[in-house]
Protein backbone atom coordinates (compact mmCIF):
# COMPACT_ATOMS: atom_id res chain seq x y z
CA UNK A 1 -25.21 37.71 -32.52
CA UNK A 2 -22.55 36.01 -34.80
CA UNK A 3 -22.80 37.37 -37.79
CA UNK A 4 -23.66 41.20 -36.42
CA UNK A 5 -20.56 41.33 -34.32
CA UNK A 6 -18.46 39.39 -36.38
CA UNK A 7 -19.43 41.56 -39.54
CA UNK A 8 -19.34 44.75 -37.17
CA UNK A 9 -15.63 43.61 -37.17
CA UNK A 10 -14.92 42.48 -40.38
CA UNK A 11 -16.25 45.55 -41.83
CA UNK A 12 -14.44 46.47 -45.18
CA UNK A 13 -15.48 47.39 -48.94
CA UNK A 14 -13.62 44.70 -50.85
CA UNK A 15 -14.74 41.75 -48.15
CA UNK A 16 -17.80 40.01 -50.37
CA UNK A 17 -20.83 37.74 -48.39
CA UNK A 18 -18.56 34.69 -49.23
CA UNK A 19 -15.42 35.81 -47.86
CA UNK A 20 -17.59 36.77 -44.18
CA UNK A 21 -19.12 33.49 -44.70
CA UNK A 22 -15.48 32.24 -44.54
CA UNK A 23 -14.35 33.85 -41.93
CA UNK A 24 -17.60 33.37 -39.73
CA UNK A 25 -16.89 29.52 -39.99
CA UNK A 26 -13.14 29.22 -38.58
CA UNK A 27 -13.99 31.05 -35.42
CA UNK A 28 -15.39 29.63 -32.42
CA UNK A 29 -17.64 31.31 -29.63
CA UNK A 30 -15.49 30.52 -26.30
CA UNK A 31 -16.66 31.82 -22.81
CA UNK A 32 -14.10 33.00 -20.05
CA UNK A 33 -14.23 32.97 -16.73
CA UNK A 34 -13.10 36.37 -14.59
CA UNK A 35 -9.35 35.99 -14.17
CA UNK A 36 -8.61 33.77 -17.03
CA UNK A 37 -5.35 33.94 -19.00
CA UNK A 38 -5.70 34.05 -22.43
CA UNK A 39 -1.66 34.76 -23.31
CA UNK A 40 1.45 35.01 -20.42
CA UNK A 41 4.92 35.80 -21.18
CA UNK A 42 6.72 33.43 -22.86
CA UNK A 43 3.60 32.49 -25.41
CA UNK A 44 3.63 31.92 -28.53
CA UNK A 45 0.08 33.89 -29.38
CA UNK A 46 -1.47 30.98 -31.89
CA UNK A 47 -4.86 32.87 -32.00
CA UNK A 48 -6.41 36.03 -31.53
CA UNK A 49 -10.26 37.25 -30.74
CA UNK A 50 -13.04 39.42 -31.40
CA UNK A 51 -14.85 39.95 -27.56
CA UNK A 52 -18.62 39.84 -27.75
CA UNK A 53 -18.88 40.39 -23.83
CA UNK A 54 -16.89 41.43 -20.98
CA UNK A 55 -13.64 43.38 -20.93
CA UNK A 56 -10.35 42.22 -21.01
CA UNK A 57 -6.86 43.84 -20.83
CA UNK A 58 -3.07 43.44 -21.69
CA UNK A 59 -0.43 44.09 -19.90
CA UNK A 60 3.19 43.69 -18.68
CA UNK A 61 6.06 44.08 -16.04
CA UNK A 62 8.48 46.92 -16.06
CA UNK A 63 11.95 47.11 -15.61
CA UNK A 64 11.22 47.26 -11.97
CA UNK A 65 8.85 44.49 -11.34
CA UNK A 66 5.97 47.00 -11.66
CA UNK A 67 2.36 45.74 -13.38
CA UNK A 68 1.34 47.93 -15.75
CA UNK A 69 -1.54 47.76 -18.00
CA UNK A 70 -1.48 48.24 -21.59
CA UNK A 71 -5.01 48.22 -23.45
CA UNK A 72 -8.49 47.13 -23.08
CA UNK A 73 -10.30 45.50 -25.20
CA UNK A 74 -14.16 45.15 -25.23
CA UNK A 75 -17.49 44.04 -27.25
CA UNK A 76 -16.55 44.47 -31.15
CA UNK A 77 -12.64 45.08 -30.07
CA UNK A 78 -10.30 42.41 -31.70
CA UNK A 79 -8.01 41.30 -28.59
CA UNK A 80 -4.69 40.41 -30.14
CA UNK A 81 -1.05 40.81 -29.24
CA UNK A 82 0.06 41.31 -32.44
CA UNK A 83 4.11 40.88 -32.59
CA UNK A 84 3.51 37.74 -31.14
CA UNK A 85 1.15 35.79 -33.32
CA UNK A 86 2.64 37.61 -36.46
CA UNK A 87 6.38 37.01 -35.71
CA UNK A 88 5.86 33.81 -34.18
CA UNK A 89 8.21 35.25 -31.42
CA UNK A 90 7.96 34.40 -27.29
CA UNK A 91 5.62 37.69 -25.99
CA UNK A 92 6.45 40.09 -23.24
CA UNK A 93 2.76 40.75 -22.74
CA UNK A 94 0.10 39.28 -20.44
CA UNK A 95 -3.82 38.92 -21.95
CA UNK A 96 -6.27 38.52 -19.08
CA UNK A 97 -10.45 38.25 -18.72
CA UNK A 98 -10.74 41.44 -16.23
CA UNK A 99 -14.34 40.27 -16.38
CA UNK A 100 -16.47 37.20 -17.07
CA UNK A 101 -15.85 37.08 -21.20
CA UNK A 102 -17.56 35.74 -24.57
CA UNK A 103 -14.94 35.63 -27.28
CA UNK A 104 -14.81 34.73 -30.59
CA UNK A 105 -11.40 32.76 -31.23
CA UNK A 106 -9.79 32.26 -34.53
CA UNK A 107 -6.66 30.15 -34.96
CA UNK A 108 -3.83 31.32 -36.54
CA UNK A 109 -3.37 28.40 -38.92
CA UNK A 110 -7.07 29.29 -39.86
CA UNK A 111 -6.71 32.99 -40.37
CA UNK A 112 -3.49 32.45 -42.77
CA UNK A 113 -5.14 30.01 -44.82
CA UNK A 114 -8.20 32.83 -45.65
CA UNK A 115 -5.62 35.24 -45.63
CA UNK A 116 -3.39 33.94 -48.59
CA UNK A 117 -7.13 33.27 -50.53
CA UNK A 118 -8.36 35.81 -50.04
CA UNK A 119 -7.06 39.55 -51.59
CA UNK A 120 -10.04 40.96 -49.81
CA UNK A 121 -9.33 39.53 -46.28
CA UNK A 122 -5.32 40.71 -46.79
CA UNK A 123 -6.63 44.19 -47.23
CA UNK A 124 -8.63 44.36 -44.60
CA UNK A 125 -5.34 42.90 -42.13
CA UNK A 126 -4.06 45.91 -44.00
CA UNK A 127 -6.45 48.43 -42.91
CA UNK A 128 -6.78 47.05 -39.74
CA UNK A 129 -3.14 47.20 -38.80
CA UNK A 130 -2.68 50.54 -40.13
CA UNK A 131 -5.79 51.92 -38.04
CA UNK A 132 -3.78 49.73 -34.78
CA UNK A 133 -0.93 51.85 -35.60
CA UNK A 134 -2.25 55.29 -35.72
CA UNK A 135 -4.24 54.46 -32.13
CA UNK A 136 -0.66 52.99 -30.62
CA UNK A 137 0.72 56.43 -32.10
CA UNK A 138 -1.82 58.59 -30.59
CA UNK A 139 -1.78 56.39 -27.64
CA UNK A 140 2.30 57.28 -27.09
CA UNK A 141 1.89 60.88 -28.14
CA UNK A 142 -0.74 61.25 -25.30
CA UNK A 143 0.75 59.57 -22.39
CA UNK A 144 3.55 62.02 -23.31
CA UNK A 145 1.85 65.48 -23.82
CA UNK A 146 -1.47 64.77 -22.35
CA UNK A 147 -1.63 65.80 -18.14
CA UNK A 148 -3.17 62.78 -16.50
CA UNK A 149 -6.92 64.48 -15.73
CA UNK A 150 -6.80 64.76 -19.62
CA UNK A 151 -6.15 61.41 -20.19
CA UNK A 152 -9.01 59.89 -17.43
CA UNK A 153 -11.65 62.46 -19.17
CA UNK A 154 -10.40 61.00 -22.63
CA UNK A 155 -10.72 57.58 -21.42
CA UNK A 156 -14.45 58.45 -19.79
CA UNK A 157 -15.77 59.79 -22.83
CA UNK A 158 -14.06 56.78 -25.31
CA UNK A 159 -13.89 53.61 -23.19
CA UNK A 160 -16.91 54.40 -20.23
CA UNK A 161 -16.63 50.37 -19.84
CA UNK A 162 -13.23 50.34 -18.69
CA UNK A 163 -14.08 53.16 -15.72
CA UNK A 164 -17.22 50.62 -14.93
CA UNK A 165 -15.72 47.33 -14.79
CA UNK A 166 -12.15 47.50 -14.47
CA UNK A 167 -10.92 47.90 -10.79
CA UNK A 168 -9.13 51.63 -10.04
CA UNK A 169 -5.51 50.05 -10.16
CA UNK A 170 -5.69 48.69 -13.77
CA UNK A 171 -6.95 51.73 -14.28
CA UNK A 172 -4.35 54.03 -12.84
CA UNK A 173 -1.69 52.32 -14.24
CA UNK A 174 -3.05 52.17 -18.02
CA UNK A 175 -2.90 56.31 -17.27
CA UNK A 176 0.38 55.82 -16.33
CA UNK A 177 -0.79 57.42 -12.92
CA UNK A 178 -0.67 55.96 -9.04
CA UNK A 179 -3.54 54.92 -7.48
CA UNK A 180 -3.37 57.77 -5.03
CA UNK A 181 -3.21 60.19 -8.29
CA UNK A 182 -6.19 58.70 -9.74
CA UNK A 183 -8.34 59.06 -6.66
CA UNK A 184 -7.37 62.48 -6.35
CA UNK A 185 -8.55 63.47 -10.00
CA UNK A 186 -11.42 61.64 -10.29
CA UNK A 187 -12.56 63.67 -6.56
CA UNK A 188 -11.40 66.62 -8.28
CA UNK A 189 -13.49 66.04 -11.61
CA UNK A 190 -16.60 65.13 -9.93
């Protein structure tokens, strides 16, 4: 399972066998209990993950004291709060195992070192960041312009995992929805 997932997110043209083969061996296969916190605000993020099971989220309080969730991440997703671990700055952000997880950690310290070896592993940071971007972008543009039955069918047909495992008010407030809201449009969609 290893390599396959770890390759599955890894995947670039200019990474060669012995730069995988580098990366493979700085990260280490860590199971989560439901509940767990892997980051809280306040953190310092001094690793990030790839998830090979289970489904975790981010997420933060609002002005108001409100929880709201932020992102999912699943099998193959890299779970990382980014600002954090790459400006070495306090986060705002909460990282938590919605479900039982298997992750794949890899220290920062560890990452850096392959990173400033390796031209192939920079690029793909590179194209990884830039493809993070674009789905924050779309992300912001949709919560915006999108009506909220839009956005549940959206995140049915892309993330069916989330609807399955995460419970209603994660949910809801990742759609930027109430929890009343939510159970009105999935009655109305089904």
């Amino acid at each position: 399972m290893e390599n396959q997932l770890l390759r599955a997110a890894y995947q670039h043209p200019l990474l060669t066998e012995a730069d995988l083969q580098d990366l493979f061996a700085v990260h280490k296969r860590i199971e989560y209990p439901k509940g767990a916190m892997l980051l809280q605000k306040g953190d310092i993020a001094n690793e990030y993950f790839i998830a090979e099971q289970g489904l975790v989220r981010s997420y933060l309080y609002d002005y108001e004291g409100n929880e709201i969730t932020t992102g999912f991440a699943g099998p193959g997703d890299v779970v990382i709060e980014v600002a954090s671990i790459f400006q070495r700055v306090p986060t705002e952000d909460y990282i938590q195992c919605v479900t039982d997880c298997v992750l794949w950690q890899i220290d920062f310290e560890q990452f850096q070192n392959l990173f400033h070896q390796s031209p192939a592993i920079r690029e793909w940071g590179r194209a990884w960041m830039a493809l993070e971007l674009y789905r924050h972008k779309m992300r912001a543009t949709e919560i915006i312009t999108l009506p909220a039955a839009k956005r549940y069918m959206q995140l049915l047909e892309r993330r069916p995992e989330v609807l399955q495992l995460a419970p209603l008010k994660y949910i809801a407030s990742y759609l930027g929805v109430t929890d009343t809201s939510l159970s009105r449009i999935r009655k109305e969609l089904s």
